[in-house]
PDB file of N, CA and C in Angstrom:
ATOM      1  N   UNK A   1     145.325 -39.298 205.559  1.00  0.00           N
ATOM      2  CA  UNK A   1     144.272 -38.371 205.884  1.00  0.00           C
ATOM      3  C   UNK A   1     143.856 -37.673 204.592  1.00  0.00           C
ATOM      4  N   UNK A   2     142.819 -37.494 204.011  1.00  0.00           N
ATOM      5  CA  UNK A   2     141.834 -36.458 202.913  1.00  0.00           C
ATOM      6  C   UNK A   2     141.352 -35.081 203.841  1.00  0.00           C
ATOM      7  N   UNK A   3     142.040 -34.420 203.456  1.00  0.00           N
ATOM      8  CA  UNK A   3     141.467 -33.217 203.814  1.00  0.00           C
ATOM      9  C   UNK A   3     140.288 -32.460 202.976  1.00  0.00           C
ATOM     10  N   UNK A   4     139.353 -31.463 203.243  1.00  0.00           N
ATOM     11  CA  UNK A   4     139.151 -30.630 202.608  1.00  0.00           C
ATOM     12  C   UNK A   4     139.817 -29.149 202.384  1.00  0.00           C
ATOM     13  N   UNK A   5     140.822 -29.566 201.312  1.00  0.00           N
ATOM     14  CA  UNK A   5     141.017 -28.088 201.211  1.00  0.00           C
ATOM     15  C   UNK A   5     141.482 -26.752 200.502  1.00  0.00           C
ATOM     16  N   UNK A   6     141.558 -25.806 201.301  1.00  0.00           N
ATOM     17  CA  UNK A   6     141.117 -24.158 199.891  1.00  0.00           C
ATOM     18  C   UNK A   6     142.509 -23.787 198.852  1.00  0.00           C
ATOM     19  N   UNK A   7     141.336 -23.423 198.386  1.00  0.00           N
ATOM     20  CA  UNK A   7     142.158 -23.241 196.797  1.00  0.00           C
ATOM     21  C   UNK A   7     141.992 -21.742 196.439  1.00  0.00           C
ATOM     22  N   UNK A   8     142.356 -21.242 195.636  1.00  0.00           N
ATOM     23  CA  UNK A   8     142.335 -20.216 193.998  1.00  0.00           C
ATOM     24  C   UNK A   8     142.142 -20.735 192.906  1.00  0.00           C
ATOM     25  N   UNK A   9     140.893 -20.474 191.960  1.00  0.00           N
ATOM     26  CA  UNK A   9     140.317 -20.925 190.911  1.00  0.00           C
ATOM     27  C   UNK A   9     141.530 -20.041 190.777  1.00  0.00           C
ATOM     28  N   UNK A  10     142.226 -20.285 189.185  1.00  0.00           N
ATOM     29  CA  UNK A  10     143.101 -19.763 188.290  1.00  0.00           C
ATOM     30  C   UNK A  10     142.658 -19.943 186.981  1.00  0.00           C
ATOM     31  N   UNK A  11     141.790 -20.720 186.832  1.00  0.00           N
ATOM     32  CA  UNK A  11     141.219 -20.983 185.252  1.00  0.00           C
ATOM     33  C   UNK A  11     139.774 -22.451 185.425  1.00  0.00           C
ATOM     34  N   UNK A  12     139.272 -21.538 184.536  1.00  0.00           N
ATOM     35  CA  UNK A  12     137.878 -22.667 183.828  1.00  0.00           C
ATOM     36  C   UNK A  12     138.229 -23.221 183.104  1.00  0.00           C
ATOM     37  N   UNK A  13     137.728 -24.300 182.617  1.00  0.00           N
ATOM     38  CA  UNK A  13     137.547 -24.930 181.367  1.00  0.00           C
ATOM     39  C   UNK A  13     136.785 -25.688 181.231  1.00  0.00           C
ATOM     40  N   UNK A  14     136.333 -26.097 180.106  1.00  0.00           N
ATOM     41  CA  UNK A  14     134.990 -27.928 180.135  1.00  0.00           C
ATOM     42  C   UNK A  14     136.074 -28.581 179.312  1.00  0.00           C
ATOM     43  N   UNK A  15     135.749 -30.070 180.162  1.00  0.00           N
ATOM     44  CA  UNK A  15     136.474 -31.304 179.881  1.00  0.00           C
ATOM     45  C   UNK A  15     135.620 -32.178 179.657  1.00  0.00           C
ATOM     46  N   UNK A  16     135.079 -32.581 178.767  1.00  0.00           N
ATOM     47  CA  UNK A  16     133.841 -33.795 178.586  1.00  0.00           C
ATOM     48  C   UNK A  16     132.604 -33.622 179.109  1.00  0.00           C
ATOM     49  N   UNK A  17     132.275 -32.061 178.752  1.00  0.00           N
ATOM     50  CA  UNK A  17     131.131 -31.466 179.336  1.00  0.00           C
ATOM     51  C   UNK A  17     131.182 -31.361 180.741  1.00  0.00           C
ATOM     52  N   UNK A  18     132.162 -31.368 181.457  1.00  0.00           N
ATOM     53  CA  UNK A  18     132.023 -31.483 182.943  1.00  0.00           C
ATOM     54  C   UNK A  18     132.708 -29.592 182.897  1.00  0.00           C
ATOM     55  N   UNK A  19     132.524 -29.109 183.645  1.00  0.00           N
ATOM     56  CA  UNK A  19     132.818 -27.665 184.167  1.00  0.00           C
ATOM     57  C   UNK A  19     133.962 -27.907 185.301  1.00  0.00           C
ATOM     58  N   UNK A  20     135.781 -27.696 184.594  1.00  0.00           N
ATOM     59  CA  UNK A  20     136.739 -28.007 185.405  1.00  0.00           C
ATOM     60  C   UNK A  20     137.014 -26.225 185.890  1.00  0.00           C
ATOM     61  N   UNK A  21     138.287 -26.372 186.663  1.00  0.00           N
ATOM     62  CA  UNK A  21     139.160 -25.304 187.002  1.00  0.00           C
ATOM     63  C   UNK A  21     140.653 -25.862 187.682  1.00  0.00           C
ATOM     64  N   UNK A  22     141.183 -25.104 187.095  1.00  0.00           N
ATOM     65  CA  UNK A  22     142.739 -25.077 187.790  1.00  0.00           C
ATOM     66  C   UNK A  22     142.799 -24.312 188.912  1.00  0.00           C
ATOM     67  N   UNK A  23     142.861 -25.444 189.653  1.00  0.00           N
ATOM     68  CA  UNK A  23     143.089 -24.735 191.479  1.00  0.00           C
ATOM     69  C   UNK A  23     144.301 -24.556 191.887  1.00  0.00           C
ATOM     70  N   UNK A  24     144.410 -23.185 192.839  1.00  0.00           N
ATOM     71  CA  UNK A  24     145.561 -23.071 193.347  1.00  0.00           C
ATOM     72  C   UNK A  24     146.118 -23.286 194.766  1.00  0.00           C
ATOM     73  N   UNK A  25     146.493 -24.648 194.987  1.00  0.00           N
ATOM     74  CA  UNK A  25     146.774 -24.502 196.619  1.00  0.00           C
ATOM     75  C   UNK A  25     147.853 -24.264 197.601  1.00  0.00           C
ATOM     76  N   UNK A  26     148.289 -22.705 197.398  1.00  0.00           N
ATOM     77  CA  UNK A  26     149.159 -22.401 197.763  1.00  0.00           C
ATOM     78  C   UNK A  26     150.775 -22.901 197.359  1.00  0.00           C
ATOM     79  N   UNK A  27     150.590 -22.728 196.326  1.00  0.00           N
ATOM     80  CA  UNK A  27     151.363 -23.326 195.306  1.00  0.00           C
ATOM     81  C   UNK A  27     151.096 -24.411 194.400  1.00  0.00           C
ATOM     82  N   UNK A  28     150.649 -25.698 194.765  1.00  0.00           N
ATOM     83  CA  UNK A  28     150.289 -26.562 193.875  1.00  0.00           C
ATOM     84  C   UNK A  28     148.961 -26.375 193.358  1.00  0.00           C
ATOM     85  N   UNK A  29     149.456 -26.425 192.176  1.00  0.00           N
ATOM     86  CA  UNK A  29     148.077 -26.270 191.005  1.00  0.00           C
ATOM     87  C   UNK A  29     147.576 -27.950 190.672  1.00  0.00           C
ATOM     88  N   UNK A  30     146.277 -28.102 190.380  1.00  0.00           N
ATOM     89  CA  UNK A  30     145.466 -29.482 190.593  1.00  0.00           C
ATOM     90  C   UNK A  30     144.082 -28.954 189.565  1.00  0.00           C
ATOM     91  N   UNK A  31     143.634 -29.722 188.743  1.00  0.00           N
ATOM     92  CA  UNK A  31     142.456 -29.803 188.161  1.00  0.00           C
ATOM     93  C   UNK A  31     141.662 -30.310 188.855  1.00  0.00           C
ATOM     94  N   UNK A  32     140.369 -29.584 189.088  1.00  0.00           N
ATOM     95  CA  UNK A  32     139.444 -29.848 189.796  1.00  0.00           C
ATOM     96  C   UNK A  32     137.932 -29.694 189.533  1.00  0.00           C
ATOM     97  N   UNK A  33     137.010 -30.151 189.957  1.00  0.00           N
ATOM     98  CA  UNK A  33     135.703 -30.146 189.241  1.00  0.00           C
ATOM     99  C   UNK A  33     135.331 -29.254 189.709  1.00  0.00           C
ATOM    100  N   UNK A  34     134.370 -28.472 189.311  1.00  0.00           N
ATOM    101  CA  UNK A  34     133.383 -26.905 189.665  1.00  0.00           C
ATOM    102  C   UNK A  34     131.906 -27.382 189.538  1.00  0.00           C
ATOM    103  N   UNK A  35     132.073 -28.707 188.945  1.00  0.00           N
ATOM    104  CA  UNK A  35     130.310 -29.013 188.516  1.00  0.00           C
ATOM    105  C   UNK A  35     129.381 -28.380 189.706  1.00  0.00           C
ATOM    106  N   UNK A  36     129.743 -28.971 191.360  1.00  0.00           N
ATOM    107  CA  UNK A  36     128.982 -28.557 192.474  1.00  0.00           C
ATOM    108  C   UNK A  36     129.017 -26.712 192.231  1.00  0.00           C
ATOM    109  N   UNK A  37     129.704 -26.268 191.970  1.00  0.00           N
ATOM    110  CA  UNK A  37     129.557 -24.948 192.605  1.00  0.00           C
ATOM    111  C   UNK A  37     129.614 -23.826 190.840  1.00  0.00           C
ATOM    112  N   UNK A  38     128.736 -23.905 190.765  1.00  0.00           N
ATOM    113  CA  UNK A  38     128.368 -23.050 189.496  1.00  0.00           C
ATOM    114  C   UNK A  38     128.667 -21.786 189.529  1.00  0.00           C
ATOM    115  N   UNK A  39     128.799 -21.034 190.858  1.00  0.00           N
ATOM    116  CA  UNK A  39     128.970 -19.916 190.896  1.00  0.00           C
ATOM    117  C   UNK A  39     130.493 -18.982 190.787  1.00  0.00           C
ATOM    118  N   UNK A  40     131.384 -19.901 191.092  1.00  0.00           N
ATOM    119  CA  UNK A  40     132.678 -20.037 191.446  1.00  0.00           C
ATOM    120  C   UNK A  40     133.095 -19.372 189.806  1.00  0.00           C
ATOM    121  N   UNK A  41     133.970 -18.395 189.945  1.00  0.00           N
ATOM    122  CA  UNK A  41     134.656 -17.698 188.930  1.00  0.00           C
ATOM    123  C   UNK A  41     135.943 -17.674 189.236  1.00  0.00           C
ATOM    124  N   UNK A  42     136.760 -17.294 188.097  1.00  0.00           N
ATOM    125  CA  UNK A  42     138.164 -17.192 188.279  1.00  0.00           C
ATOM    126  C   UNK A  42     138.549 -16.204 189.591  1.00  0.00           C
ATOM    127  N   UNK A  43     139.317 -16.451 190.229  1.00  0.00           N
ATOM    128  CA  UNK A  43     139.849 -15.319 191.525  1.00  0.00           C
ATOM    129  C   UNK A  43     138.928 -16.031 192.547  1.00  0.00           C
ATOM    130  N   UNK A  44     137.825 -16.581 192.614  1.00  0.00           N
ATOM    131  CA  UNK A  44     137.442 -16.961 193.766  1.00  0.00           C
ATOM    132  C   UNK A  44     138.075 -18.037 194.773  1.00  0.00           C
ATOM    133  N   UNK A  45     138.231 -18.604 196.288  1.00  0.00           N
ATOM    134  CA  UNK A  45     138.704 -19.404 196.371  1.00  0.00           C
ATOM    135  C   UNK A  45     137.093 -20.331 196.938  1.00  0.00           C
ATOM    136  N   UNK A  46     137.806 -21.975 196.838  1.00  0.00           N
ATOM    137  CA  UNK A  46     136.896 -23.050 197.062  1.00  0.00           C
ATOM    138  C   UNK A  46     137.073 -23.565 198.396  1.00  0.00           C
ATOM    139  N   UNK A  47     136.641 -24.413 198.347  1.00  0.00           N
ATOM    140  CA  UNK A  47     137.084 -25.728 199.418  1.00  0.00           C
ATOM    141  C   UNK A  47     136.787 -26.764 198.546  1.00  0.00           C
ATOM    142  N   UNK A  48     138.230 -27.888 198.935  1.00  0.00           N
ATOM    143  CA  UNK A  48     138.059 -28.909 197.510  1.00  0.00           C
ATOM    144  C   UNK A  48     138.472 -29.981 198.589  1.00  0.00           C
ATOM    145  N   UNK A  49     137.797 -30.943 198.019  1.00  0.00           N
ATOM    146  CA  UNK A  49     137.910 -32.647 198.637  1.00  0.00           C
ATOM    147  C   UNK A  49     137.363 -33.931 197.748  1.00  0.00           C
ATOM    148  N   UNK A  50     138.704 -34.793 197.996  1.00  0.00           N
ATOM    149  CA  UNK A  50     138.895 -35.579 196.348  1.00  0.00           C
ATOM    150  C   UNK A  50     138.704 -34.866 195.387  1.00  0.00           C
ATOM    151  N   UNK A  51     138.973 -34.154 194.394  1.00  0.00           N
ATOM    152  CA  UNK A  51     138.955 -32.997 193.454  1.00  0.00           C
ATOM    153  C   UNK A  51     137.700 -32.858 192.964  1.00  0.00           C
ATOM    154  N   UNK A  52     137.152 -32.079 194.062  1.00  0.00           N
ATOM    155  CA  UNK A  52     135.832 -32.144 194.115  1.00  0.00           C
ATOM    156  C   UNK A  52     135.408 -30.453 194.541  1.00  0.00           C
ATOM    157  N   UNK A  53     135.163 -29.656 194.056  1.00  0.00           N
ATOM    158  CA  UNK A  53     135.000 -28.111 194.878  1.00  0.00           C
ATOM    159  C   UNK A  53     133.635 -28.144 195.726  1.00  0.00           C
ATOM    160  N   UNK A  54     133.550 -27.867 196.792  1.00  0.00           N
ATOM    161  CA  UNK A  54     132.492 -28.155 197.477  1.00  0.00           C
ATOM    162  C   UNK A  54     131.577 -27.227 197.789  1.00  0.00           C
ATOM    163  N   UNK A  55     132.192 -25.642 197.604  1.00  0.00           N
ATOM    164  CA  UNK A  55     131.887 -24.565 198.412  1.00  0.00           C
ATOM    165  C   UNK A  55     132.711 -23.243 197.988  1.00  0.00           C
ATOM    166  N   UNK A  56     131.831 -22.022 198.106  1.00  0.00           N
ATOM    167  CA  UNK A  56     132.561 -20.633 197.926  1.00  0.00           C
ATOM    168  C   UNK A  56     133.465 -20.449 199.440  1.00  0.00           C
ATOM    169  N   UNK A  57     134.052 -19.971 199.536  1.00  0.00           N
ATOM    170  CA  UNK A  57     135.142 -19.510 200.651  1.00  0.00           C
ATOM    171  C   UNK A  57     135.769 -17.906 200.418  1.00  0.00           C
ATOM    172  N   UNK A  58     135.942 -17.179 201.570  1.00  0.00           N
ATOM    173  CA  UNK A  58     136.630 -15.905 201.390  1.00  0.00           C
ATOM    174  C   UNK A  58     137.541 -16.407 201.656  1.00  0.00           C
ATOM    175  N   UNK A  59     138.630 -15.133 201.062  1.00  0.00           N
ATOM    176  CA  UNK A  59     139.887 -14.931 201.073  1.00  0.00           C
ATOM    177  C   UNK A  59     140.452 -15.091 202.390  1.00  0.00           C
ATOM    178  N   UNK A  60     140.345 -14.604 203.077  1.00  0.00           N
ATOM    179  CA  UNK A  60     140.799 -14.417 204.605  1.00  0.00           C
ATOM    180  C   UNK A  60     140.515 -15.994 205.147  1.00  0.00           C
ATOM    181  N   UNK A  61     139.530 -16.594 204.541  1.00  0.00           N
ATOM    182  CA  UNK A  61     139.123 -17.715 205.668  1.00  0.00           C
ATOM    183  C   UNK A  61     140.729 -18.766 204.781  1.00  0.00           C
ATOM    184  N   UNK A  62     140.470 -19.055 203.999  1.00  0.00           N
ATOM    185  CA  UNK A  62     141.674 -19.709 202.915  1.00  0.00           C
ATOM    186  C   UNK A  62     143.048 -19.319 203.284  1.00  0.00           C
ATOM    187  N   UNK A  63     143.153 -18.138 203.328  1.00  0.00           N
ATOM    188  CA  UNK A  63     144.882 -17.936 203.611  1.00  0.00           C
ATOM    189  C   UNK A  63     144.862 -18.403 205.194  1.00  0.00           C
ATOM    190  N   UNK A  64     144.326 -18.616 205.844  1.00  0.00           N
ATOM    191  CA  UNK A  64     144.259 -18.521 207.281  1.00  0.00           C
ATOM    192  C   UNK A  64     144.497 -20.114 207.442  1.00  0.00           C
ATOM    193  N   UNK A  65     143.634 -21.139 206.672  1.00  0.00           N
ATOM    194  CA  UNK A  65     143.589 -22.574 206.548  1.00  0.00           C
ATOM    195  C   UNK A  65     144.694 -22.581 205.630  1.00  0.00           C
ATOM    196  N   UNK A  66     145.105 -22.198 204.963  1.00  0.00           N
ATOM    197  CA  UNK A  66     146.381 -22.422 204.450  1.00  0.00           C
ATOM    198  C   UNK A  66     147.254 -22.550 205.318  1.00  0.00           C
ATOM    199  N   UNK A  67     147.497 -21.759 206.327  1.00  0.00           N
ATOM    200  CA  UNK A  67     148.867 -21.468 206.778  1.00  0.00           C
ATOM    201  C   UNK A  67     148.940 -22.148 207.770  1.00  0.00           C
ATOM    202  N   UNK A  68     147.451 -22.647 208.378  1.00  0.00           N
ATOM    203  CA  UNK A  68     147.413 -23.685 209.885  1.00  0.00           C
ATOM    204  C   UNK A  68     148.235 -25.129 208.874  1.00  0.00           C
ATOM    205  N   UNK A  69     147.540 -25.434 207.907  1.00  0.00           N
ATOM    206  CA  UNK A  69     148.089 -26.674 207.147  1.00  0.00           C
ATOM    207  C   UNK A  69     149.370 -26.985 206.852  1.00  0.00           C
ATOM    208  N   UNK A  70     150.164 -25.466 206.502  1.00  0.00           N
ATOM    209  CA  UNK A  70     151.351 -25.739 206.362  1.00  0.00           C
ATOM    210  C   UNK A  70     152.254 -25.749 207.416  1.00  0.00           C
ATOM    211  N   UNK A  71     151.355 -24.623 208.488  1.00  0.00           N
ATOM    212  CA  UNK A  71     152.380 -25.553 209.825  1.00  0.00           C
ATOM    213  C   UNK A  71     152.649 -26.760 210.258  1.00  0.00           C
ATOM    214  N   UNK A  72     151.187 -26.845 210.215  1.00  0.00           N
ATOM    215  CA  UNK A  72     151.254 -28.484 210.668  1.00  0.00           C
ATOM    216  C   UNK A  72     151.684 -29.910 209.312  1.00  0.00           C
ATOM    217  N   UNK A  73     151.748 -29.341 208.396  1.00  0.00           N
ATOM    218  CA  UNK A  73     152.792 -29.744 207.494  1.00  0.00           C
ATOM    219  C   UNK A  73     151.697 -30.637 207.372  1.00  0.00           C
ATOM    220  N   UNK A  74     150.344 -30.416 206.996  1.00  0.00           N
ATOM    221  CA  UNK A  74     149.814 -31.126 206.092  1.00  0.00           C
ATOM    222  C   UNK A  74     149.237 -31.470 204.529  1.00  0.00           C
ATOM    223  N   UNK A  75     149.827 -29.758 204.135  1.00  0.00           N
ATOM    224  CA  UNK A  75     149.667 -29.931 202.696  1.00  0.00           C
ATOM    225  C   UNK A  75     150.939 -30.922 202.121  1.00  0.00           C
ATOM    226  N   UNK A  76     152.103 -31.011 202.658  1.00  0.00           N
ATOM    227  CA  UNK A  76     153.231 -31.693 202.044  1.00  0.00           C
ATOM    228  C   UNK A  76     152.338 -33.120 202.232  1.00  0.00           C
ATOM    229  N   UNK A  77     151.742 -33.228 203.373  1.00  0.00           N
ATOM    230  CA  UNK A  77     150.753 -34.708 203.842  1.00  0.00           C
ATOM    231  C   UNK A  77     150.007 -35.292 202.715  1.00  0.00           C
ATOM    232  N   UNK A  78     149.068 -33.870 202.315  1.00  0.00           N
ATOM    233  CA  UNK A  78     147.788 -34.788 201.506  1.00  0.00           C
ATOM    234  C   UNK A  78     148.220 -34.238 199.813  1.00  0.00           C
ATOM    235  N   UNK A  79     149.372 -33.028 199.532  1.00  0.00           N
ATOM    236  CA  UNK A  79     149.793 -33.285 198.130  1.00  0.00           C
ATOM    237  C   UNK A  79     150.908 -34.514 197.914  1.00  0.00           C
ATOM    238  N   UNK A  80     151.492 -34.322 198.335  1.00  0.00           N
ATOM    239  CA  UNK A  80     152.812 -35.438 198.620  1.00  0.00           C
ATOM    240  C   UNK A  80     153.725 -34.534 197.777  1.00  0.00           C
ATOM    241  N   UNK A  81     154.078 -33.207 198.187  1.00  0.00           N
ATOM    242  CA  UNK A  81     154.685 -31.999 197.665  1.00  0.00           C
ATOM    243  C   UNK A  81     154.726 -31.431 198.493  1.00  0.00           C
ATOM    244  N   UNK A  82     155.917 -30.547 198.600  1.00  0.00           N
ATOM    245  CA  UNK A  82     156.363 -29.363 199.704  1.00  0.00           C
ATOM    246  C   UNK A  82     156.023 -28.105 198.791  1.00  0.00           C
ATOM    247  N   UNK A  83     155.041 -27.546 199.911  1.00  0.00           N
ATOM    248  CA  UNK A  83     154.369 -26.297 199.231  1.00  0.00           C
ATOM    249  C   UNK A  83     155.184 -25.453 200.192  1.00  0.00           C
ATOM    250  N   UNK A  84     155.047 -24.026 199.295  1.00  0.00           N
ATOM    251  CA  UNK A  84     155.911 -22.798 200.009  1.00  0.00           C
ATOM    252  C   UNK A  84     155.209 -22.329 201.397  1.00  0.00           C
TER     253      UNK A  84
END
């Protein structure tokens, strides 16, 4: 299964002119593209699919999809890592 899903920008950077960020998904950190979402600053969270950021997201909506995922034990699913 590919999910889409939320993160914490933790850092920018450009990688071959492309506009990256280090995402945070509830523990696992992943480089990810920002090209789609220009607006996205450090502290914000995304929605990411294939490392792809798709979208701004609040806080509340993210911790909330976080925690359905880790019940249902699908971040260990689609990182292939046991997140906290």
């Amino acid at each position: 299964m590919c999910l889409a899903v939320p993160g914490k920008v933790e850092s920018i950077f450009e990688d071959s002119g492309t506009r990256m960020g280090k995402v945070n998904f509830g523990g696992v950190v992943k480089d990810v593209c920002l090209a789609y979402v220009p607006e996205i600053e450090v502290g914000d969270y995304t929605i990411v699919h294939v490392g792809f950021a798709l979208s701004r997201l609040d806080e509340a909506s993210a911790q909330a999809t976080l925690q359905t995922f880790r019940e249902l034990g699908l971040l260990e699913e689609e990182f292939g890592e046991a997140s906290p």
